[in-house]
PDB file of N, CA and C in Angstrom:
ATOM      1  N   UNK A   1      28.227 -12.996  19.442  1.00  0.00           N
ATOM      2  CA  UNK A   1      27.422 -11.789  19.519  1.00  0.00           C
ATOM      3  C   UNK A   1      27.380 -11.146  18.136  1.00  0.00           C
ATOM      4  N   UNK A   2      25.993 -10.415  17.577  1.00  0.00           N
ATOM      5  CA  UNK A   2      26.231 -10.145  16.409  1.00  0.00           C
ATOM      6  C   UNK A   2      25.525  -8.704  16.027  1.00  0.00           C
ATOM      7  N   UNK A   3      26.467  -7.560  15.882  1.00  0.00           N
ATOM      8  CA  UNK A   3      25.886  -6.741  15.769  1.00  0.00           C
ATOM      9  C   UNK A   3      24.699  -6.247  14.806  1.00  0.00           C
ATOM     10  N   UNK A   4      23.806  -5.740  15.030  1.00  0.00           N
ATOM     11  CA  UNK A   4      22.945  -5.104  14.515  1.00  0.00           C
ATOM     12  C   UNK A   4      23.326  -3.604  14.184  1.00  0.00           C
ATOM     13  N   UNK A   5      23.999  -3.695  12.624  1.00  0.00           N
ATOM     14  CA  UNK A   5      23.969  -2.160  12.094  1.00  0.00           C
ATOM     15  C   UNK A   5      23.213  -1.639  10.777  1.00  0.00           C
ATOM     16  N   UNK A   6      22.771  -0.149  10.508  1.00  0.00           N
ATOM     17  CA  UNK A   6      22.381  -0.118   9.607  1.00  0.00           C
ATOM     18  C   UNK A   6      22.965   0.042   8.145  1.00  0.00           C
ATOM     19  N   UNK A   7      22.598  -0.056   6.955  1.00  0.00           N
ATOM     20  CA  UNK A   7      23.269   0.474   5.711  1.00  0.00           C
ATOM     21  C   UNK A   7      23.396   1.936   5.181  1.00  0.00           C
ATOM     22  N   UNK A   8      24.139   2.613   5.918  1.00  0.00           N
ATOM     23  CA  UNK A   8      23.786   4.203   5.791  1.00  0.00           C
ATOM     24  C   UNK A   8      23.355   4.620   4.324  1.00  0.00           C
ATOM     25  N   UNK A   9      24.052   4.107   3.690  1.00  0.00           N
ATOM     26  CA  UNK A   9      23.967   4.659   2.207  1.00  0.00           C
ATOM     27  C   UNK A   9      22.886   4.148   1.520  1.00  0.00           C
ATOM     28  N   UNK A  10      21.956   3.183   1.863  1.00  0.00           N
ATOM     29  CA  UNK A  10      20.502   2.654   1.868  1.00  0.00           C
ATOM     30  C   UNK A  10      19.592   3.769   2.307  1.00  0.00           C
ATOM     31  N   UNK A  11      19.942   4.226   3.546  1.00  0.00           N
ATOM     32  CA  UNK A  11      18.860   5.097   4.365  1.00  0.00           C
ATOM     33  C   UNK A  11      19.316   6.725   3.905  1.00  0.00           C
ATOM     34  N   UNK A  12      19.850   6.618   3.355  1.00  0.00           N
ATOM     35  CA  UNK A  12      20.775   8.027   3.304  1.00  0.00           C
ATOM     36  C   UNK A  12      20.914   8.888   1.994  1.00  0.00           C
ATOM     37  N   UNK A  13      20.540   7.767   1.083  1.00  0.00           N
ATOM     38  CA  UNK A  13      21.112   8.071  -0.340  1.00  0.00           C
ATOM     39  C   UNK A  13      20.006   9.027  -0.918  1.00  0.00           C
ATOM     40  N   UNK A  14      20.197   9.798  -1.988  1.00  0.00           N
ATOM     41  CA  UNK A  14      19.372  10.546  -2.748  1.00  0.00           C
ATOM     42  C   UNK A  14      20.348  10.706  -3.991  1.00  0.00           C
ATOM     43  N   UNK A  15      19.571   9.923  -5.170  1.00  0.00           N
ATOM     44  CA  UNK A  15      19.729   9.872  -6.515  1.00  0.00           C
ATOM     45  C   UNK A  15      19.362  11.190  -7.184  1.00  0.00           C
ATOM     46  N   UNK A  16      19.377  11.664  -8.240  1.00  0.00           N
ATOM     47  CA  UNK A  16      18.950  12.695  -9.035  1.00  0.00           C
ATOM     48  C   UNK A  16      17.350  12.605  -9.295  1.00  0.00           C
ATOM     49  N   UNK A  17      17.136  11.734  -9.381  1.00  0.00           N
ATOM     50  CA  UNK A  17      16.077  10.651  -9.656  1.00  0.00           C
ATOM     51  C   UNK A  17      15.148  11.579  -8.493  1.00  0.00           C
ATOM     52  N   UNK A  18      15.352  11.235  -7.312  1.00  0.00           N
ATOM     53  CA  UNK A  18      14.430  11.591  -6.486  1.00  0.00           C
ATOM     54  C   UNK A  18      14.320  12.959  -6.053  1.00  0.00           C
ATOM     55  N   UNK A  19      14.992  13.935  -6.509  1.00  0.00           N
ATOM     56  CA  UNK A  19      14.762  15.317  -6.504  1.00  0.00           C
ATOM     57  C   UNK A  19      13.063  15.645  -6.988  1.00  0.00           C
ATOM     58  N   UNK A  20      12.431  16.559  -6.208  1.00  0.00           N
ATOM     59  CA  UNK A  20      11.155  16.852  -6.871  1.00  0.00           C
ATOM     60  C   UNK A  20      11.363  17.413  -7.957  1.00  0.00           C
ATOM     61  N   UNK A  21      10.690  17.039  -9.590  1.00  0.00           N
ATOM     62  CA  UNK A  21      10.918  17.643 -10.650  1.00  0.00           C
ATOM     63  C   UNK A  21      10.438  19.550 -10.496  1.00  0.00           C
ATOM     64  N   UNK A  22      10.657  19.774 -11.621  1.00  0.00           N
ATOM     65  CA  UNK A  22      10.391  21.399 -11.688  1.00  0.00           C
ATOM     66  C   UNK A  22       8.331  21.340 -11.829  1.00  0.00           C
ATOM     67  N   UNK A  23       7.577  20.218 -12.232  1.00  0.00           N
ATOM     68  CA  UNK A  23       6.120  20.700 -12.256  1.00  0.00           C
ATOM     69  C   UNK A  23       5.398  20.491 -11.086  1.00  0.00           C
ATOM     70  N   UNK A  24       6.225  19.596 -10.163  1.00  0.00           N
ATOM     71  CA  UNK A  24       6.175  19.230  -8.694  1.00  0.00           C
ATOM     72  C   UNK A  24       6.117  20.299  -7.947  1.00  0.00           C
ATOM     73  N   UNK A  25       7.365  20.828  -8.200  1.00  0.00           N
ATOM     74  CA  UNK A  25       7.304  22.449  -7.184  1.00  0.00           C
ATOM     75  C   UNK A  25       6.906  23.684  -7.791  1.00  0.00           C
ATOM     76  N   UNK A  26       6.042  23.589  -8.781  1.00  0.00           N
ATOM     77  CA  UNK A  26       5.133  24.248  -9.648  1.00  0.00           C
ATOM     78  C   UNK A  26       4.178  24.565  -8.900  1.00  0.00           C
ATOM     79  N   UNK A  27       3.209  22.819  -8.922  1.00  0.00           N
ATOM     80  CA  UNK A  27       2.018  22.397  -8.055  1.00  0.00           C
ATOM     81  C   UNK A  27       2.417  22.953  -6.417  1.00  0.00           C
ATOM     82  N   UNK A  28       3.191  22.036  -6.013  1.00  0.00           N
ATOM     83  CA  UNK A  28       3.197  22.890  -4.535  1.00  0.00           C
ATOM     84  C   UNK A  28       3.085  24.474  -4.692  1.00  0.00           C
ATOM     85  N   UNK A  29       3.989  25.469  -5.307  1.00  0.00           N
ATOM     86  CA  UNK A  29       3.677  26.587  -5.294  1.00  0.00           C
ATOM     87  C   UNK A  29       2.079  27.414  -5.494  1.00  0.00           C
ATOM     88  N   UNK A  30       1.390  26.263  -6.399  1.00  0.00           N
ATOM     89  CA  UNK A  30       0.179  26.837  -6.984  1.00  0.00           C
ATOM     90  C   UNK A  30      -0.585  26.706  -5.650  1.00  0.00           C
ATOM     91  N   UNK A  31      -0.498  25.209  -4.992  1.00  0.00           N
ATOM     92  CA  UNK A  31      -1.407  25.213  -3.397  1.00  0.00           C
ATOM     93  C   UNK A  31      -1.270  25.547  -2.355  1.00  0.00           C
ATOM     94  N   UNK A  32      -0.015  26.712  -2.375  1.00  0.00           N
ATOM     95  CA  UNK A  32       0.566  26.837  -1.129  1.00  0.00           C
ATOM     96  C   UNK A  32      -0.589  28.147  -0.319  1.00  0.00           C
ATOM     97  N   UNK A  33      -1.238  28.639  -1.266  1.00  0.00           N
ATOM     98  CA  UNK A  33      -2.262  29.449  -0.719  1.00  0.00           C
ATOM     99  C   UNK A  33      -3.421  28.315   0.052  1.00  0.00           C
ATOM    100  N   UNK A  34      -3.666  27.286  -0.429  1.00  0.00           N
ATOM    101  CA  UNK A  34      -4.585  26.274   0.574  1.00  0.00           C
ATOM    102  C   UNK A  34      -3.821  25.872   1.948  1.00  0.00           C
ATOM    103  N   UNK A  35      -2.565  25.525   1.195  1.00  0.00           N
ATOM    104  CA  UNK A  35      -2.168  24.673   2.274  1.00  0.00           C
ATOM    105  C   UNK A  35      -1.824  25.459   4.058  1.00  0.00           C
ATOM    106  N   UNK A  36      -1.876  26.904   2.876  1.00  0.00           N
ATOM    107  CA  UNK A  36      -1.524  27.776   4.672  1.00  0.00           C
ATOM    108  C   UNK A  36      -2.745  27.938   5.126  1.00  0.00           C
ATOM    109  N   UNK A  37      -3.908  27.974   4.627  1.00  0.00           N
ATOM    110  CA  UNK A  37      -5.317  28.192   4.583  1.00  0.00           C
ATOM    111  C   UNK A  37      -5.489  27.067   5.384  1.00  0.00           C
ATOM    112  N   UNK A  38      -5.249  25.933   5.442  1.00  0.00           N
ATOM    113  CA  UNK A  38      -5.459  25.077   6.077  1.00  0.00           C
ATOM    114  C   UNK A  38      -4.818  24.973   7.427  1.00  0.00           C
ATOM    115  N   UNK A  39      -3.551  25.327   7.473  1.00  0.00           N
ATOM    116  CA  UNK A  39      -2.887  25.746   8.597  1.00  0.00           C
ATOM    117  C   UNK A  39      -3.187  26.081   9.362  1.00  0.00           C
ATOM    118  N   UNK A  40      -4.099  27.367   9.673  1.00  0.00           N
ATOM    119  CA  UNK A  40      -4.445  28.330   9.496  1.00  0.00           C
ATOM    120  C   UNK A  40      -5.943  27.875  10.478  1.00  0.00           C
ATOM    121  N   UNK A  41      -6.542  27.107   9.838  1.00  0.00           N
ATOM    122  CA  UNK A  41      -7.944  26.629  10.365  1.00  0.00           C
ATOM    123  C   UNK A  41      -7.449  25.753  11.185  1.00  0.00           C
ATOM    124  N   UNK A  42      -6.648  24.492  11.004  1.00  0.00           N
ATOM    125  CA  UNK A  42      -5.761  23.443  12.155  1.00  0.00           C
ATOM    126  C   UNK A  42      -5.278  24.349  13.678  1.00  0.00           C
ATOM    127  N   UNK A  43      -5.085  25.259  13.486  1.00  0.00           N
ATOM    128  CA  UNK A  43      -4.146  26.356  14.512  1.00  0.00           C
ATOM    129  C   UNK A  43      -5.844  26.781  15.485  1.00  0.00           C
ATOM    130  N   UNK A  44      -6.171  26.993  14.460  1.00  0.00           N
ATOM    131  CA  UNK A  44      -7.621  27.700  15.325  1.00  0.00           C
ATOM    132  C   UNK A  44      -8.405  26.711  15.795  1.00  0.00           C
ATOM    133  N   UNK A  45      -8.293  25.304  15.498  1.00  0.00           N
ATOM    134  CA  UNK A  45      -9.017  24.491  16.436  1.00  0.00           C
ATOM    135  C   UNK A  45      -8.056  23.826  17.547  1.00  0.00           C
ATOM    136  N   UNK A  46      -6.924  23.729  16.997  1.00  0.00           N
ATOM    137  CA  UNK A  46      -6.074  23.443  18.336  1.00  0.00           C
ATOM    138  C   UNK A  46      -6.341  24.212  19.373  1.00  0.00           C
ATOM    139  N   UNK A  47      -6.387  25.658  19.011  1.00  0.00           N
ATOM    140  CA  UNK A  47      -6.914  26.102  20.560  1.00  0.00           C
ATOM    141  C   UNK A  47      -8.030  26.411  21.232  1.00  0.00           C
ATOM    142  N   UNK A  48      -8.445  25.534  20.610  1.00  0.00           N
ATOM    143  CA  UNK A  48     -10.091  25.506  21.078  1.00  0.00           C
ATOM    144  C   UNK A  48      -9.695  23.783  22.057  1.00  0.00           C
ATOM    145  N   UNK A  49      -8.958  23.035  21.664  1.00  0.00           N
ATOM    146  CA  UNK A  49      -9.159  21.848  22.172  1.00  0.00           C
ATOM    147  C   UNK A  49      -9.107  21.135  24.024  1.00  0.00           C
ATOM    148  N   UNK A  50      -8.237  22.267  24.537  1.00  0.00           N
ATOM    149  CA  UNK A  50      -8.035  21.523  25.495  1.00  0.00           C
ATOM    150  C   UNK A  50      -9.085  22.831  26.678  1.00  0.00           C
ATOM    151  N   UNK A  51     -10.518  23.386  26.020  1.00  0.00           N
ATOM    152  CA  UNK A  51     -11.080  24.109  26.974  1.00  0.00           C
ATOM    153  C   UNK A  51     -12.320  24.717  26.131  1.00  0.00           C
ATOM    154  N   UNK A  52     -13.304  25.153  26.710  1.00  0.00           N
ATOM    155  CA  UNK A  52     -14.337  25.491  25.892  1.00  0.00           C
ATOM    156  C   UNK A  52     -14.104  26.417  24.958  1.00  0.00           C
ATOM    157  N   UNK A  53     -14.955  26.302  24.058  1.00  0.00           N
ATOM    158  CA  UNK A  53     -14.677  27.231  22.895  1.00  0.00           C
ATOM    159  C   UNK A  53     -15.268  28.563  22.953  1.00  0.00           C
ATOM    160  N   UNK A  54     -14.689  29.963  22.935  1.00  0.00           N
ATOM    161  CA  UNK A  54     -15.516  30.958  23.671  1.00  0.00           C
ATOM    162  C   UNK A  54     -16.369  31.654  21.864  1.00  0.00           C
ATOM    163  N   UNK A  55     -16.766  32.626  21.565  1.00  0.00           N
ATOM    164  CA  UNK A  55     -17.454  32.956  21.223  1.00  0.00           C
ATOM    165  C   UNK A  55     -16.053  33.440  19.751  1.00  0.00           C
ATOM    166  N   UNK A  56     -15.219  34.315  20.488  1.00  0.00           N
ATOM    167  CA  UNK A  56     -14.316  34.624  19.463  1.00  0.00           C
ATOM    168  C   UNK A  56     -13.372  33.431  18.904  1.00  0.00           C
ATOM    169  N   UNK A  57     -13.165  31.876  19.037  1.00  0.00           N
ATOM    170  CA  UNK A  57     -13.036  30.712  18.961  1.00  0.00           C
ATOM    171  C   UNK A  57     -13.703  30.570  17.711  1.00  0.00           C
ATOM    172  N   UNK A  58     -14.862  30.487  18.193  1.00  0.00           N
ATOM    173  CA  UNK A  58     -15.813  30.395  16.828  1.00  0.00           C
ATOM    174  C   UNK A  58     -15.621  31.087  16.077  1.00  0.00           C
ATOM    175  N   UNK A  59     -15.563  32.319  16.224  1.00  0.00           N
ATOM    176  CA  UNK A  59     -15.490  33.206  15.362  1.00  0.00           C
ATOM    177  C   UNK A  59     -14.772  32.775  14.105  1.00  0.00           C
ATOM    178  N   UNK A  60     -13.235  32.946  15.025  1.00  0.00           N
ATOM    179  CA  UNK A  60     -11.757  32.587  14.455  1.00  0.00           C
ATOM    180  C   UNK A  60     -11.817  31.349  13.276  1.00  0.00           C
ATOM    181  N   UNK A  61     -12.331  30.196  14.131  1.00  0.00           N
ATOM    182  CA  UNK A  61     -12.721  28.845  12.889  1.00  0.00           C
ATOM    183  C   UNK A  61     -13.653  29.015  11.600  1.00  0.00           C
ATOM    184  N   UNK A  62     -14.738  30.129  12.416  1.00  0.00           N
ATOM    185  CA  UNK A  62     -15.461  30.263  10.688  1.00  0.00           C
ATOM    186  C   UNK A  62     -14.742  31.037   9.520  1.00  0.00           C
ATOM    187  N   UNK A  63     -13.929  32.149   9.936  1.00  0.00           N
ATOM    188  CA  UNK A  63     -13.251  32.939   9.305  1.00  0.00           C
ATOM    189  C   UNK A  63     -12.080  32.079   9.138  1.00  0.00           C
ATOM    190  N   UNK A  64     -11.487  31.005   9.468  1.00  0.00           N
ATOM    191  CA  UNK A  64     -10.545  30.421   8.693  1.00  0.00           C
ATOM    192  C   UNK A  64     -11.483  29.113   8.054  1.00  0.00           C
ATOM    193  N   UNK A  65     -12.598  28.718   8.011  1.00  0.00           N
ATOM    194  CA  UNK A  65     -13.079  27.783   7.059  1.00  0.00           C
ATOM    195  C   UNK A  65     -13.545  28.404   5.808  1.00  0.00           C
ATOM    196  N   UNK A  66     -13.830  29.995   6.213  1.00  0.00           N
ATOM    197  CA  UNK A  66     -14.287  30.960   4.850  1.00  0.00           C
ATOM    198  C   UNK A  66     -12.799  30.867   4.057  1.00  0.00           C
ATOM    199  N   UNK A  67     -11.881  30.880   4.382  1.00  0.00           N
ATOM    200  CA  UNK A  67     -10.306  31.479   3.869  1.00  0.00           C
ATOM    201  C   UNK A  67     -10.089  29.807   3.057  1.00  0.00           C
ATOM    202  N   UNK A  68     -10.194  28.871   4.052  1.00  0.00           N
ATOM    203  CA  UNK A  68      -9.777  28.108   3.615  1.00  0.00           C
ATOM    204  C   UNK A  68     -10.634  27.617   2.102  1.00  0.00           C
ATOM    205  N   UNK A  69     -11.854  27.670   1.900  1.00  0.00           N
ATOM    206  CA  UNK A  69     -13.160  27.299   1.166  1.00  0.00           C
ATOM    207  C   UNK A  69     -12.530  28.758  -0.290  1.00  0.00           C
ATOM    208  N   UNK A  70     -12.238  29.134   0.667  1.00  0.00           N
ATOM    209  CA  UNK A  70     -12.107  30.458  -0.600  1.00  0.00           C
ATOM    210  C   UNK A  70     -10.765  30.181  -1.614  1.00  0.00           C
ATOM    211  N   UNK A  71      -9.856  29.568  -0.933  1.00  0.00           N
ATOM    212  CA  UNK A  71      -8.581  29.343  -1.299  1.00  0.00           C
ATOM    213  C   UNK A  71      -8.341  27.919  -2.300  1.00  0.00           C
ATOM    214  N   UNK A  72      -9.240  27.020  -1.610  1.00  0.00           N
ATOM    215  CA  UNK A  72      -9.831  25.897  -2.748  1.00  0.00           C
ATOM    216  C   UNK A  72     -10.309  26.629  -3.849  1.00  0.00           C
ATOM    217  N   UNK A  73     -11.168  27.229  -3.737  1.00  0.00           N
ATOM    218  CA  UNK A  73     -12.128  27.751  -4.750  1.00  0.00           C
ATOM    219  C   UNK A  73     -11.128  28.429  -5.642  1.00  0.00           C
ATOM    220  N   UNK A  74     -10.344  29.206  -5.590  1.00  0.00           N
ATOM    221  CA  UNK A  74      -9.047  29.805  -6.667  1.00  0.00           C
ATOM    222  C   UNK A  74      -8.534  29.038  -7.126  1.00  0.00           C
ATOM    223  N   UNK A  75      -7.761  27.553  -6.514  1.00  0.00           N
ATOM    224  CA  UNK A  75      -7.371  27.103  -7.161  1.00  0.00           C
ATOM    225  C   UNK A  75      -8.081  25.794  -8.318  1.00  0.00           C
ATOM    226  N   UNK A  76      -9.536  25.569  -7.866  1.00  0.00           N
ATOM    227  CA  UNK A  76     -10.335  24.569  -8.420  1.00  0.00           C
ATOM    228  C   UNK A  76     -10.313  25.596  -9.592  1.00  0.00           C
ATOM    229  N   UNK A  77     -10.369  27.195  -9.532  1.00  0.00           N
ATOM    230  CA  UNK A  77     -10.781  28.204 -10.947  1.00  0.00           C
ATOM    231  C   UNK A  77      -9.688  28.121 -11.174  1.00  0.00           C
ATOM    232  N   UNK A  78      -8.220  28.164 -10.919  1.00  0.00           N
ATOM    233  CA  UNK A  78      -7.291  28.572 -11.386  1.00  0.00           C
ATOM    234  C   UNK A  78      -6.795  26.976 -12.684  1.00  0.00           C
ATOM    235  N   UNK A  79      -6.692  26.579 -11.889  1.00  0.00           N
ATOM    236  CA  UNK A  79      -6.702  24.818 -12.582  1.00  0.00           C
ATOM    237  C   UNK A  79      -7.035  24.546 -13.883  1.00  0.00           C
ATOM    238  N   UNK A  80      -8.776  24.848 -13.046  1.00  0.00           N
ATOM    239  CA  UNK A  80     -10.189  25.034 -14.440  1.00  0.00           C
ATOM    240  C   UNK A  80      -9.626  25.555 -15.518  1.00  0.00           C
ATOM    241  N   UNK A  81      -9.447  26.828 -15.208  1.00  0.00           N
ATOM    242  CA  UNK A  81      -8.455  27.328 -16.535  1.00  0.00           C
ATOM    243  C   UNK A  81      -7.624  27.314 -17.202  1.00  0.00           C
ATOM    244  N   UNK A  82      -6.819  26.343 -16.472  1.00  0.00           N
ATOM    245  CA  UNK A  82      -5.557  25.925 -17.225  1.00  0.00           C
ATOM    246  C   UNK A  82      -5.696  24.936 -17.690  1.00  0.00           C
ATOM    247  N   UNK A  83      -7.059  24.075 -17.863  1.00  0.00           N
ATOM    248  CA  UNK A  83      -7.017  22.870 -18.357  1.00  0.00           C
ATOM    249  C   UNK A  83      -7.688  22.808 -19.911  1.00  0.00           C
ATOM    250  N   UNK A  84      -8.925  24.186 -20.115  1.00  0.00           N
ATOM    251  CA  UNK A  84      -9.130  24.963 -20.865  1.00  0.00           C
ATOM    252  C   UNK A  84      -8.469  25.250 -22.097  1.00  0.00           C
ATOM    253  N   UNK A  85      -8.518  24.822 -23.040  1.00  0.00           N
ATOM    254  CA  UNK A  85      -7.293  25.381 -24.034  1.00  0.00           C
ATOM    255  C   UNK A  85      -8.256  27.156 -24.499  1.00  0.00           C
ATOM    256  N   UNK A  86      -7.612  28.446 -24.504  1.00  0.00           N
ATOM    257  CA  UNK A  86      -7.697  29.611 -24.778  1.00  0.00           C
ATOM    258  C   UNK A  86      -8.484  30.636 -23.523  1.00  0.00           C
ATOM    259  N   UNK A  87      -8.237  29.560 -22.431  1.00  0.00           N
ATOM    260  CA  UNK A  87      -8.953  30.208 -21.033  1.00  0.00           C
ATOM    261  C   UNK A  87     -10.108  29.822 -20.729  1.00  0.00           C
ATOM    262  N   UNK A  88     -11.560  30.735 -20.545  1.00  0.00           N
ATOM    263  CA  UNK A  88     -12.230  30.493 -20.224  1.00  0.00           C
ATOM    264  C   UNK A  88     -13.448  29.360 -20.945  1.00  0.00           C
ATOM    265  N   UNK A  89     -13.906  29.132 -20.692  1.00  0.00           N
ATOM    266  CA  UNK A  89     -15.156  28.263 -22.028  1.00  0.00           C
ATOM    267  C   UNK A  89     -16.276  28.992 -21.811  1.00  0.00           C
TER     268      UNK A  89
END
């Protein structure tokens, strides 16, 4: 009989190496206004899913596709500008 075990320290391990660097959690910080924006719109169609969608449904999804569209849009400008050498062009 032959057991089947795993290599914990294979599945388990974390090097220094694999820490997210500091421009990693830069970026996440910079999109975290989309990413809740997106949240945000995901949440409002989930509850639309398992029954008709009533009027304030709709509502709810356009006003989180405006948030979400708006929240891209800061960071596509915010970016823009940082890619810019002296700001704007």
């Amino acid at each position: 009989m032959s057991h089947i075990v795993t290599v914990q320290d294979a599945v388990t391990a974390f090097a220094d190496f694999m820490e997210p660097m500091d421009a990693e959690l830069d970026a996440i910080e910079l999109e975290m206004p989309v990413i809740l924006a997106d949240v945000d719109l995901l949440d409002a169609q989930i509850i639309t899913l398992d029954r008709t969608p009533t009027e304030l449904d709709a509502r709810r999804i356009r006003r989180a596709r405006r948030r979400v569209l708006a929240a891209r849009l800061a960071l596509a400008n915010r970016t823009a500008d940082a890619m810019v050498p002296g700001g704007a062009a």
